[in-house]
PDB file of N, CA and C in Angstrom:
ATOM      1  N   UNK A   1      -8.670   9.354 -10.872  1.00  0.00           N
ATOM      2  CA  UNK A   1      -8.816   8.217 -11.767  1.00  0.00           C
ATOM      3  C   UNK A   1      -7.459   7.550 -11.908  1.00  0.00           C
ATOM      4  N   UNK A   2      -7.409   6.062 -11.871  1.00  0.00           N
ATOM      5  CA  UNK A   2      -6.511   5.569 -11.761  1.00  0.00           C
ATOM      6  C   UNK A   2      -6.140   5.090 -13.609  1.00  0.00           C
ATOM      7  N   UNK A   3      -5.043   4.040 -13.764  1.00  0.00           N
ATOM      8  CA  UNK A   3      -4.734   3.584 -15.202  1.00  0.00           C
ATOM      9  C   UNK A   3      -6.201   2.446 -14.910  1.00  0.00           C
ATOM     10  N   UNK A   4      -6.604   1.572 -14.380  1.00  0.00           N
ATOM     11  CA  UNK A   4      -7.786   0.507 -14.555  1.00  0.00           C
ATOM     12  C   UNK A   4      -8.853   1.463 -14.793  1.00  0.00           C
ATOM     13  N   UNK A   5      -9.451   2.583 -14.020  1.00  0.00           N
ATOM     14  CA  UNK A   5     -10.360   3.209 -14.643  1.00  0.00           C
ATOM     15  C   UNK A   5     -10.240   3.669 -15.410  1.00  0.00           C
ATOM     16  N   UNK A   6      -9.045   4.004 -15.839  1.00  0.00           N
ATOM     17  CA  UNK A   6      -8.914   5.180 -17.583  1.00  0.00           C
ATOM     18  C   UNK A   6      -9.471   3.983 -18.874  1.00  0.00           C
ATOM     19  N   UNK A   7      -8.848   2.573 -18.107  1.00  0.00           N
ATOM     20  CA  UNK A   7      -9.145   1.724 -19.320  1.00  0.00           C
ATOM     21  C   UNK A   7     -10.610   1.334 -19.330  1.00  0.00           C
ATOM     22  N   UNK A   8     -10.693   1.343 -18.165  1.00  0.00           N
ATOM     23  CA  UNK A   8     -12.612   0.782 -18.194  1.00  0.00           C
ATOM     24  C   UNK A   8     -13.564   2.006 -18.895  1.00  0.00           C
ATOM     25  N   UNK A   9     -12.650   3.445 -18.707  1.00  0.00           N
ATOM     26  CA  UNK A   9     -13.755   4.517 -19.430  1.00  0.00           C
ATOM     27  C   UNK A   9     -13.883   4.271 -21.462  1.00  0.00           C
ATOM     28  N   UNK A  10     -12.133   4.143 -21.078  1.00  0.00           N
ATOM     29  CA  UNK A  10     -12.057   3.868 -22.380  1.00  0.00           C
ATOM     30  C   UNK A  10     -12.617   2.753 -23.273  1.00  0.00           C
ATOM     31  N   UNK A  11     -12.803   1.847 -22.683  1.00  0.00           N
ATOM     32  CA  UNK A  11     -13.432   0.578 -23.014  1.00  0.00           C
ATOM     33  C   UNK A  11     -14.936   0.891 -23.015  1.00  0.00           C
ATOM     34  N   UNK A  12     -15.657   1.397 -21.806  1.00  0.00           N
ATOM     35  CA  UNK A  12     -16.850   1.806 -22.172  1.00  0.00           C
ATOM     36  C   UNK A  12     -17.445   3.119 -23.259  1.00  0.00           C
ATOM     37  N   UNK A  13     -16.780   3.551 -23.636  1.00  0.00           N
ATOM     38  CA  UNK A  13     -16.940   5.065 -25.233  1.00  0.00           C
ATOM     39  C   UNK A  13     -16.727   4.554 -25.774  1.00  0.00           C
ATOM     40  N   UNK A  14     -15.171   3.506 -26.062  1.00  0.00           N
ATOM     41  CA  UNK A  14     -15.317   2.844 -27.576  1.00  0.00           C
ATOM     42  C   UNK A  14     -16.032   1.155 -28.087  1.00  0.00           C
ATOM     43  N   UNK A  15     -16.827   0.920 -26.608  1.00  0.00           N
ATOM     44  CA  UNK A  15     -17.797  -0.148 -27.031  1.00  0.00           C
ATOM     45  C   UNK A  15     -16.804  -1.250 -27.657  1.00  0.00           C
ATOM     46  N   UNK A  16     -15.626  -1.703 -26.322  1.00  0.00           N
ATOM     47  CA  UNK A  16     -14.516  -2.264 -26.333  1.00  0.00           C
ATOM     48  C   UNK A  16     -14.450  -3.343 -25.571  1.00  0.00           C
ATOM     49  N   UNK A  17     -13.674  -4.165 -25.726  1.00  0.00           N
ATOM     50  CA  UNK A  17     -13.559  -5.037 -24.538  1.00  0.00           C
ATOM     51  C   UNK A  17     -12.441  -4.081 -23.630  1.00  0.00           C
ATOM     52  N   UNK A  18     -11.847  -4.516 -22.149  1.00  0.00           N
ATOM     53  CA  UNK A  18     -11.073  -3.973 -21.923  1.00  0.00           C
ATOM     54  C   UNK A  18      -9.471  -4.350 -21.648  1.00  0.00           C
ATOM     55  N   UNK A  19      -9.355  -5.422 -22.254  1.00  0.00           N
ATOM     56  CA  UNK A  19      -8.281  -6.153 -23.136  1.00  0.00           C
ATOM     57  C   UNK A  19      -7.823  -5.447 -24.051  1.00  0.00           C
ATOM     58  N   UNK A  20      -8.817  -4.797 -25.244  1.00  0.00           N
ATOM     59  CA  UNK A  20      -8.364  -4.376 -26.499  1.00  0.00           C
ATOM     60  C   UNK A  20      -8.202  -2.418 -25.774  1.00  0.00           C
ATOM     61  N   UNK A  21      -8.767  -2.241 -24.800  1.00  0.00           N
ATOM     62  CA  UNK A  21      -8.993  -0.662 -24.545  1.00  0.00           C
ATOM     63  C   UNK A  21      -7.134  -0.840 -23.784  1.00  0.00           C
ATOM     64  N   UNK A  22      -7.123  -1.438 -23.171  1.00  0.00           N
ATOM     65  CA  UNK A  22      -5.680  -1.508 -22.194  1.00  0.00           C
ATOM     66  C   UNK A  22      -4.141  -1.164 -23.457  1.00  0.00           C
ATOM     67  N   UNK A  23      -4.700  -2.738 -24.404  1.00  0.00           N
ATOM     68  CA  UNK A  23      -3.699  -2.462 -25.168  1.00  0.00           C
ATOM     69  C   UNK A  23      -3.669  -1.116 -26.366  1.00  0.00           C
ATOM     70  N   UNK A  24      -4.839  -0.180 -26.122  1.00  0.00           N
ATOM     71  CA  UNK A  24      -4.724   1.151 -26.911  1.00  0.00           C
ATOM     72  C   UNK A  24      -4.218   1.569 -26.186  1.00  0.00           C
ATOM     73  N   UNK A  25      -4.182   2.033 -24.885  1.00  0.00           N
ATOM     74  CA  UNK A  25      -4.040   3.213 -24.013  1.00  0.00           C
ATOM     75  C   UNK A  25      -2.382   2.476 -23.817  1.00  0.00           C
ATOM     76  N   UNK A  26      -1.787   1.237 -23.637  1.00  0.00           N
ATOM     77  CA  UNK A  26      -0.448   1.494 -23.774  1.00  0.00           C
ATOM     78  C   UNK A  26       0.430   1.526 -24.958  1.00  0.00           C
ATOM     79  N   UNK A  27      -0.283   1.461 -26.052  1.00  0.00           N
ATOM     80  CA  UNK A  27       0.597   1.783 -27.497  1.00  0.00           C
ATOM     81  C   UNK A  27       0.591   3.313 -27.699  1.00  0.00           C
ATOM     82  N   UNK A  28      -0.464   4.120 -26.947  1.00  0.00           N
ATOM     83  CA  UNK A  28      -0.562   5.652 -27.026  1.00  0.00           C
ATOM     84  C   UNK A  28       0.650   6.062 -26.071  1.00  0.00           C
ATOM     85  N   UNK A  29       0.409   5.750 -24.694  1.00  0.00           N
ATOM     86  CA  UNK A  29       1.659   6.285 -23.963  1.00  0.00           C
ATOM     87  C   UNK A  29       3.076   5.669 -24.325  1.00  0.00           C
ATOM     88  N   UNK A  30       3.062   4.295 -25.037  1.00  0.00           N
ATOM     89  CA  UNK A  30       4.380   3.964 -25.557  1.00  0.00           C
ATOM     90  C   UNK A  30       4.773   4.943 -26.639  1.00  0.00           C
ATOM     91  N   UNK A  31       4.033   5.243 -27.207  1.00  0.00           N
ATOM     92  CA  UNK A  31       4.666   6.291 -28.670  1.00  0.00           C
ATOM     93  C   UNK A  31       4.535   7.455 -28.102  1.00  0.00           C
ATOM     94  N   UNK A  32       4.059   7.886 -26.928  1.00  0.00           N
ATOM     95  CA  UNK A  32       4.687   9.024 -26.555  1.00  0.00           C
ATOM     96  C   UNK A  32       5.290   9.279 -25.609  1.00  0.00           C
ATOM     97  N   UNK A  33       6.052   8.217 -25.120  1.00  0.00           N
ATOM     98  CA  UNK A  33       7.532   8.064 -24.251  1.00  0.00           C
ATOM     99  C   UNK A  33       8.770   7.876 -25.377  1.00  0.00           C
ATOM    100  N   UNK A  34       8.369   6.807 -26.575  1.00  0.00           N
ATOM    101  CA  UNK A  34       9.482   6.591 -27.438  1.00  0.00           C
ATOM    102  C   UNK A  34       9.790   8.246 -28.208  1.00  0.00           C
ATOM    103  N   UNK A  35       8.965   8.860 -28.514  1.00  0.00           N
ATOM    104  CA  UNK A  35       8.799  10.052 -29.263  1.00  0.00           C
ATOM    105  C   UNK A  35       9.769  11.115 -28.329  1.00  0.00           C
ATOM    106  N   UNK A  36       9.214  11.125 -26.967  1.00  0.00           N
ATOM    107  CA  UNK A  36       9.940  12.303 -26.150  1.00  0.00           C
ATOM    108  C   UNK A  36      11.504  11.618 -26.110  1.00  0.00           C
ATOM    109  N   UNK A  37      11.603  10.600 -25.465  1.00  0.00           N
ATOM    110  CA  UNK A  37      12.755   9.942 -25.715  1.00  0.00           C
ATOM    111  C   UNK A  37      13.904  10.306 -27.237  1.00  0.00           C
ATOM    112  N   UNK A  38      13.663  10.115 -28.435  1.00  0.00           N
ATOM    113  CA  UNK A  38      14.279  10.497 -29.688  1.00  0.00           C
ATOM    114  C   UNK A  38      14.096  12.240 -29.341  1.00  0.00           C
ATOM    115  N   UNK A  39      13.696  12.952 -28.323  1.00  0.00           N
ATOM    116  CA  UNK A  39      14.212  14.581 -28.551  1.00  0.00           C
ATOM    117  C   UNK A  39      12.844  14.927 -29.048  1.00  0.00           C
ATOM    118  N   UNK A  40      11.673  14.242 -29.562  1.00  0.00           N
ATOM    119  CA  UNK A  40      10.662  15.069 -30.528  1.00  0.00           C
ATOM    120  C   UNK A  40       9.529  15.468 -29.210  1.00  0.00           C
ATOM    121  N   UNK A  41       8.743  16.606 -29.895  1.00  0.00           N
ATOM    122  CA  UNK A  41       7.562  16.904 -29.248  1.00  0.00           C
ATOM    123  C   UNK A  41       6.481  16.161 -30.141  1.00  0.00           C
ATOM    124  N   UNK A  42       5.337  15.641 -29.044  1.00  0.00           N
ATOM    125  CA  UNK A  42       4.079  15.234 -29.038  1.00  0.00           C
ATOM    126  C   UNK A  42       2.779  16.466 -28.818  1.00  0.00           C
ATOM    127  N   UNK A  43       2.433  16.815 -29.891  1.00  0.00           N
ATOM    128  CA  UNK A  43       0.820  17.709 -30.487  1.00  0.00           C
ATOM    129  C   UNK A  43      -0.356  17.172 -30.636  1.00  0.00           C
ATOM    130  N   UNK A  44      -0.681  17.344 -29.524  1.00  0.00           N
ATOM    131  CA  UNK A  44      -2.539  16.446 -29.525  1.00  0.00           C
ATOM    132  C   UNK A  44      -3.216  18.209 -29.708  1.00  0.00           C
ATOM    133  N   UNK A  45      -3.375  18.376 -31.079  1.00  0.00           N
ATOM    134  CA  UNK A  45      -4.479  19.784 -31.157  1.00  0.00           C
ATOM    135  C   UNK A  45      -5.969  19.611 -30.176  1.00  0.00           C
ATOM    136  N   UNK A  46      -5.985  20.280 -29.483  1.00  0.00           N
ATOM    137  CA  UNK A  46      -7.222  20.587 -28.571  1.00  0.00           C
ATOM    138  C   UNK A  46      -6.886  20.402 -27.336  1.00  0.00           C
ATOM    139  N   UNK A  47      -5.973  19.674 -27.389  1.00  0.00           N
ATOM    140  CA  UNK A  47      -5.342  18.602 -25.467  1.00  0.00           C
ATOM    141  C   UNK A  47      -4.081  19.116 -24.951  1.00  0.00           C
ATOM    142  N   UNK A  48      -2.711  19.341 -25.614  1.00  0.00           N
ATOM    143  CA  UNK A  48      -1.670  19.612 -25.249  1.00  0.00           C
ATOM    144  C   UNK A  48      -0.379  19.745 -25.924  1.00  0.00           C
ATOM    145  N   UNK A  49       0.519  19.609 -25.524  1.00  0.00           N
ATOM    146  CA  UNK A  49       1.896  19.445 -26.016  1.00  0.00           C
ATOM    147  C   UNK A  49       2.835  18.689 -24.843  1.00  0.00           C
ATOM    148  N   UNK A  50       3.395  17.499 -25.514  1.00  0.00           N
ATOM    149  CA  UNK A  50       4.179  16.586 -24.558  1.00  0.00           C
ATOM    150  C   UNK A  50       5.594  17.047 -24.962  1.00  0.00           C
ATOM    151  N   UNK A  51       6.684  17.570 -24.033  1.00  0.00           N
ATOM    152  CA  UNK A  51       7.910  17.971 -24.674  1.00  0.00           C
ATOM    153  C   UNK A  51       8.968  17.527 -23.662  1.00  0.00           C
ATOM    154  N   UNK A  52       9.964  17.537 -24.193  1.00  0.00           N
ATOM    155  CA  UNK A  52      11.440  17.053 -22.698  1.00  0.00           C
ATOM    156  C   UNK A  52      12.225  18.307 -22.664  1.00  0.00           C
ATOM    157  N   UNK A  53      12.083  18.424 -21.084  1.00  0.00           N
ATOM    158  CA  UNK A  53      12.356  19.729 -20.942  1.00  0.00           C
ATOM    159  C   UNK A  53      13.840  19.189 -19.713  1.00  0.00           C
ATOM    160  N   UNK A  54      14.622  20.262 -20.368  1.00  0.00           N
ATOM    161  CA  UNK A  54      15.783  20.275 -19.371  1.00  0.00           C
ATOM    162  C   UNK A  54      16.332  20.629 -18.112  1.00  0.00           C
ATOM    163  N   UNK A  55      16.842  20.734 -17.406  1.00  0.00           N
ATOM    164  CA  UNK A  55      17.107  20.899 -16.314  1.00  0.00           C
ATOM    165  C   UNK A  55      18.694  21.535 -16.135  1.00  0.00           C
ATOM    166  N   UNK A  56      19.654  22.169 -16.010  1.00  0.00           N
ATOM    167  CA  UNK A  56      20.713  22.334 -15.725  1.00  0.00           C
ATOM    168  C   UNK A  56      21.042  21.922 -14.300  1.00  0.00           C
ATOM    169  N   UNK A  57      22.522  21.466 -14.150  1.00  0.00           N
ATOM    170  CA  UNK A  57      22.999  21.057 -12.884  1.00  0.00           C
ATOM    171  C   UNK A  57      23.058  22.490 -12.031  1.00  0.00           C
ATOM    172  N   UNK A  58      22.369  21.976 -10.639  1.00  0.00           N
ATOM    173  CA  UNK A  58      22.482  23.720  -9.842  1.00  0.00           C
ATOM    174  C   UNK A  58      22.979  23.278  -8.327  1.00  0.00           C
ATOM    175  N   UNK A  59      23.245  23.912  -7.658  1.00  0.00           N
ATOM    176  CA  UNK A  59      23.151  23.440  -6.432  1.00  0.00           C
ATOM    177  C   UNK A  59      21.995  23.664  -5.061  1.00  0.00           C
ATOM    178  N   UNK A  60      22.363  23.087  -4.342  1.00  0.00           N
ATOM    179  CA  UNK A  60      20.803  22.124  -3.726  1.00  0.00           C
ATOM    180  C   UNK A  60      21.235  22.017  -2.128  1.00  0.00           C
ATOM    181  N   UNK A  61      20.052  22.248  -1.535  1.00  0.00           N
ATOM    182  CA  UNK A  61      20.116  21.798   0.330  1.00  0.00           C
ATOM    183  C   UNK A  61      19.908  20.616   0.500  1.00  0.00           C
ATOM    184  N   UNK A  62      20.859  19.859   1.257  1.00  0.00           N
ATOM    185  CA  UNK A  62      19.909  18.950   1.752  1.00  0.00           C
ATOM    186  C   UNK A  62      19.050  19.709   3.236  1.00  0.00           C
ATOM    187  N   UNK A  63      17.629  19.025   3.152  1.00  0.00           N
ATOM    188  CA  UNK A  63      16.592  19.955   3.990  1.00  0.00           C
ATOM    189  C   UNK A  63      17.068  19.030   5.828  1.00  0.00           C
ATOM    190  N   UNK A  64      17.439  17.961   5.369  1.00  0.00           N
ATOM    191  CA  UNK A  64      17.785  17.406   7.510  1.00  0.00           C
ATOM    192  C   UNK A  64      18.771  17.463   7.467  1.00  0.00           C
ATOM    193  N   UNK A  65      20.123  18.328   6.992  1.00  0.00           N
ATOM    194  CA  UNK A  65      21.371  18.673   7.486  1.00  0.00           C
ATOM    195  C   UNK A  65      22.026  19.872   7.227  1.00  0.00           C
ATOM    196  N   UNK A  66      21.099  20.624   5.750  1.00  0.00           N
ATOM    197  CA  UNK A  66      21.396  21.743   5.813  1.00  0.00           C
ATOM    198  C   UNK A  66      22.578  21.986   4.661  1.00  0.00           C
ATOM    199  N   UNK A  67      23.175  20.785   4.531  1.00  0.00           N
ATOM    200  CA  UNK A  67      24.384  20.786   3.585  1.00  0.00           C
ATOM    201  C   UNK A  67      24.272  21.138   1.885  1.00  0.00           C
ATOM    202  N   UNK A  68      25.031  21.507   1.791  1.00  0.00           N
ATOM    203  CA  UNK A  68      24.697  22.029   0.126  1.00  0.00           C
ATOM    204  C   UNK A  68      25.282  21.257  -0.487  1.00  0.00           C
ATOM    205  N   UNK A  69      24.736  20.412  -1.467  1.00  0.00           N
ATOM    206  CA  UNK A  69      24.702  19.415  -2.472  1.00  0.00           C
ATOM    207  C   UNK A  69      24.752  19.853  -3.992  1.00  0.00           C
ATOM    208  N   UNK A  70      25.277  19.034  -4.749  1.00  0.00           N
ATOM    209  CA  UNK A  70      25.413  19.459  -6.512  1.00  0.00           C
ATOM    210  C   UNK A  70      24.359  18.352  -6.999  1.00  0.00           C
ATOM    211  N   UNK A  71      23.264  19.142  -7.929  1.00  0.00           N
ATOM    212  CA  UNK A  71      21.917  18.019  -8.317  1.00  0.00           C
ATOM    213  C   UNK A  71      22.594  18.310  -9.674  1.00  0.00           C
ATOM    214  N   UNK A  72      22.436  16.823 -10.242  1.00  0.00           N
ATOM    215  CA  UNK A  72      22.721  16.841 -11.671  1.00  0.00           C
ATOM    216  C   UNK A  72      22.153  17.200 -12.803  1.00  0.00           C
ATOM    217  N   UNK A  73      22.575  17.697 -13.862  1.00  0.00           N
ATOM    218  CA  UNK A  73      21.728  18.082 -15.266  1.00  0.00           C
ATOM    219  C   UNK A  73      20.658  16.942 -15.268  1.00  0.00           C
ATOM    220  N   UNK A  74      19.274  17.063 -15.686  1.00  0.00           N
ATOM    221  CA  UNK A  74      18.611  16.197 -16.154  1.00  0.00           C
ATOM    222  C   UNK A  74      16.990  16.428 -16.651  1.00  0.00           C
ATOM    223  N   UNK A  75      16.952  15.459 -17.876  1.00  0.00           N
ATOM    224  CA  UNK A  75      15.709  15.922 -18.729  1.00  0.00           C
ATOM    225  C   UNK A  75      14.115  15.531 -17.906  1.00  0.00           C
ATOM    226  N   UNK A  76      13.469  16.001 -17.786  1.00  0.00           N
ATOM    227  CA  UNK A  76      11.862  15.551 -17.741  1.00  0.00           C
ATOM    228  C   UNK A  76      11.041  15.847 -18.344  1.00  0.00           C
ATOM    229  N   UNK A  77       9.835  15.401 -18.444  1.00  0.00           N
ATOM    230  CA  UNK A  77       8.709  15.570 -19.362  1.00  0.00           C
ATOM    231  C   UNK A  77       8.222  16.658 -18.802  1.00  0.00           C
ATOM    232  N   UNK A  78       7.604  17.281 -20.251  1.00  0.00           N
ATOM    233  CA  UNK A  78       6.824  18.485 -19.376  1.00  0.00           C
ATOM    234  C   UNK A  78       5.195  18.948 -20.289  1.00  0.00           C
ATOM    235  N   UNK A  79       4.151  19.069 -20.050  1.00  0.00           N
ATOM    236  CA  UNK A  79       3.071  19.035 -20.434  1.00  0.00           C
ATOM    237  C   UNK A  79       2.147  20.537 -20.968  1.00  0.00           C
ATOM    238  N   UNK A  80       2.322  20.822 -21.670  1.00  0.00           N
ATOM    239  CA  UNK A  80       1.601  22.192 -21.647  1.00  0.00           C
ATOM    240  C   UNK A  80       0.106  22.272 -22.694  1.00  0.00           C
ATOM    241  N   UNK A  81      -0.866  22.323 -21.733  1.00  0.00           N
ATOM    242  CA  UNK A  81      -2.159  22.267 -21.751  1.00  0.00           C
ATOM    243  C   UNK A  81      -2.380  23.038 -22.860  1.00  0.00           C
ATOM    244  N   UNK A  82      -3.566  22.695 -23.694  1.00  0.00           N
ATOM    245  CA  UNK A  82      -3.794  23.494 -24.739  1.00  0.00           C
ATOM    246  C   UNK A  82      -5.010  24.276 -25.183  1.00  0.00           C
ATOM    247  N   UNK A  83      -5.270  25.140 -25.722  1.00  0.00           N
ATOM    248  CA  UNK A  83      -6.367  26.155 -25.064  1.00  0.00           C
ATOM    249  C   UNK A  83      -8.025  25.662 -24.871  1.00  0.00           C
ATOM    250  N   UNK A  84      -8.160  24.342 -25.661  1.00  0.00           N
ATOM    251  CA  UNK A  84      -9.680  23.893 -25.953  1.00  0.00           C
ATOM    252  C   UNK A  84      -9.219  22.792 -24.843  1.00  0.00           C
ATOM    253  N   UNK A  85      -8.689  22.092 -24.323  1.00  0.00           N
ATOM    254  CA  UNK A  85      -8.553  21.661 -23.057  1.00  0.00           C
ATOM    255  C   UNK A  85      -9.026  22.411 -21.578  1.00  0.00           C
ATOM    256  N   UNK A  86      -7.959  23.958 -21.801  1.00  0.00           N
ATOM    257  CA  UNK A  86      -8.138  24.672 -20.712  1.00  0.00           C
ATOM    258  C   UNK A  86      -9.248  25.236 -20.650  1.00  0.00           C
ATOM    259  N   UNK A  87     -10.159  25.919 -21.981  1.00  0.00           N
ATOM    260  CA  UNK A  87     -11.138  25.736 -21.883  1.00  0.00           C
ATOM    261  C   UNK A  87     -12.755  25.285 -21.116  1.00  0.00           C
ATOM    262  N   UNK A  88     -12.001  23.721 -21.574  1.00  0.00           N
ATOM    263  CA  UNK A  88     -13.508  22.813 -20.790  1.00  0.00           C
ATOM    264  C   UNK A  88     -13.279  22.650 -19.287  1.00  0.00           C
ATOM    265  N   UNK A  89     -11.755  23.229 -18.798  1.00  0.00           N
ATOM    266  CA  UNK A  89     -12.170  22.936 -17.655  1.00  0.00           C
ATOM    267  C   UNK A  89     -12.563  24.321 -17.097  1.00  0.00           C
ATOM    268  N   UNK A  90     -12.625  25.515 -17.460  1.00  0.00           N
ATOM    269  CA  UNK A  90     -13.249  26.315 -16.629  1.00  0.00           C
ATOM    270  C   UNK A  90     -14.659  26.848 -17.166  1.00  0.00           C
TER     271      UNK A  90
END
């Protein structure tokens, strides 16, 4: 499923146009990019936990020369599924 179908599902459950479904689904992922961004975790009870997870600087191959490289410290998002999620899918 792509972002146009997430909005067309969404638009079709909440009996939406998909104008008004688009602009939900990006005020949801905006407040939870601005949120991870300020350091905080995001708690959807039943669905997950959105958190920024760190990385320390380590060193690294490059894989077509073989050379060993320094990768820098850096944060990413990281998602951890939550049990009535994991749940429905098995």
């Amino acid at each position: 499923m792509n972002k146009s179908e997430l909005i067309d599902a969404i638009a079709k459950t909440t009996e939406s146009n998909k104008a008004e479904a688009g602009r939900s689904l990006e005020a949801v992922l905006g407040a939870i990019t601005s949120t991870l961004q300020s350091g905080e975790k995001v708690t959807i009870p039943g669905f997950g936990t959105f958190e920024v997870r760190h990385r320390n600087a380590r060193m690294g191959r490059n894989p077509q020369t073989g050379e060993s490289i320094q990768i820098k410290e850096s944060n990413t998002p990281g998602f951890k599924a939550g049990k009535a999620f994991k749940d429905a899918l098995n």
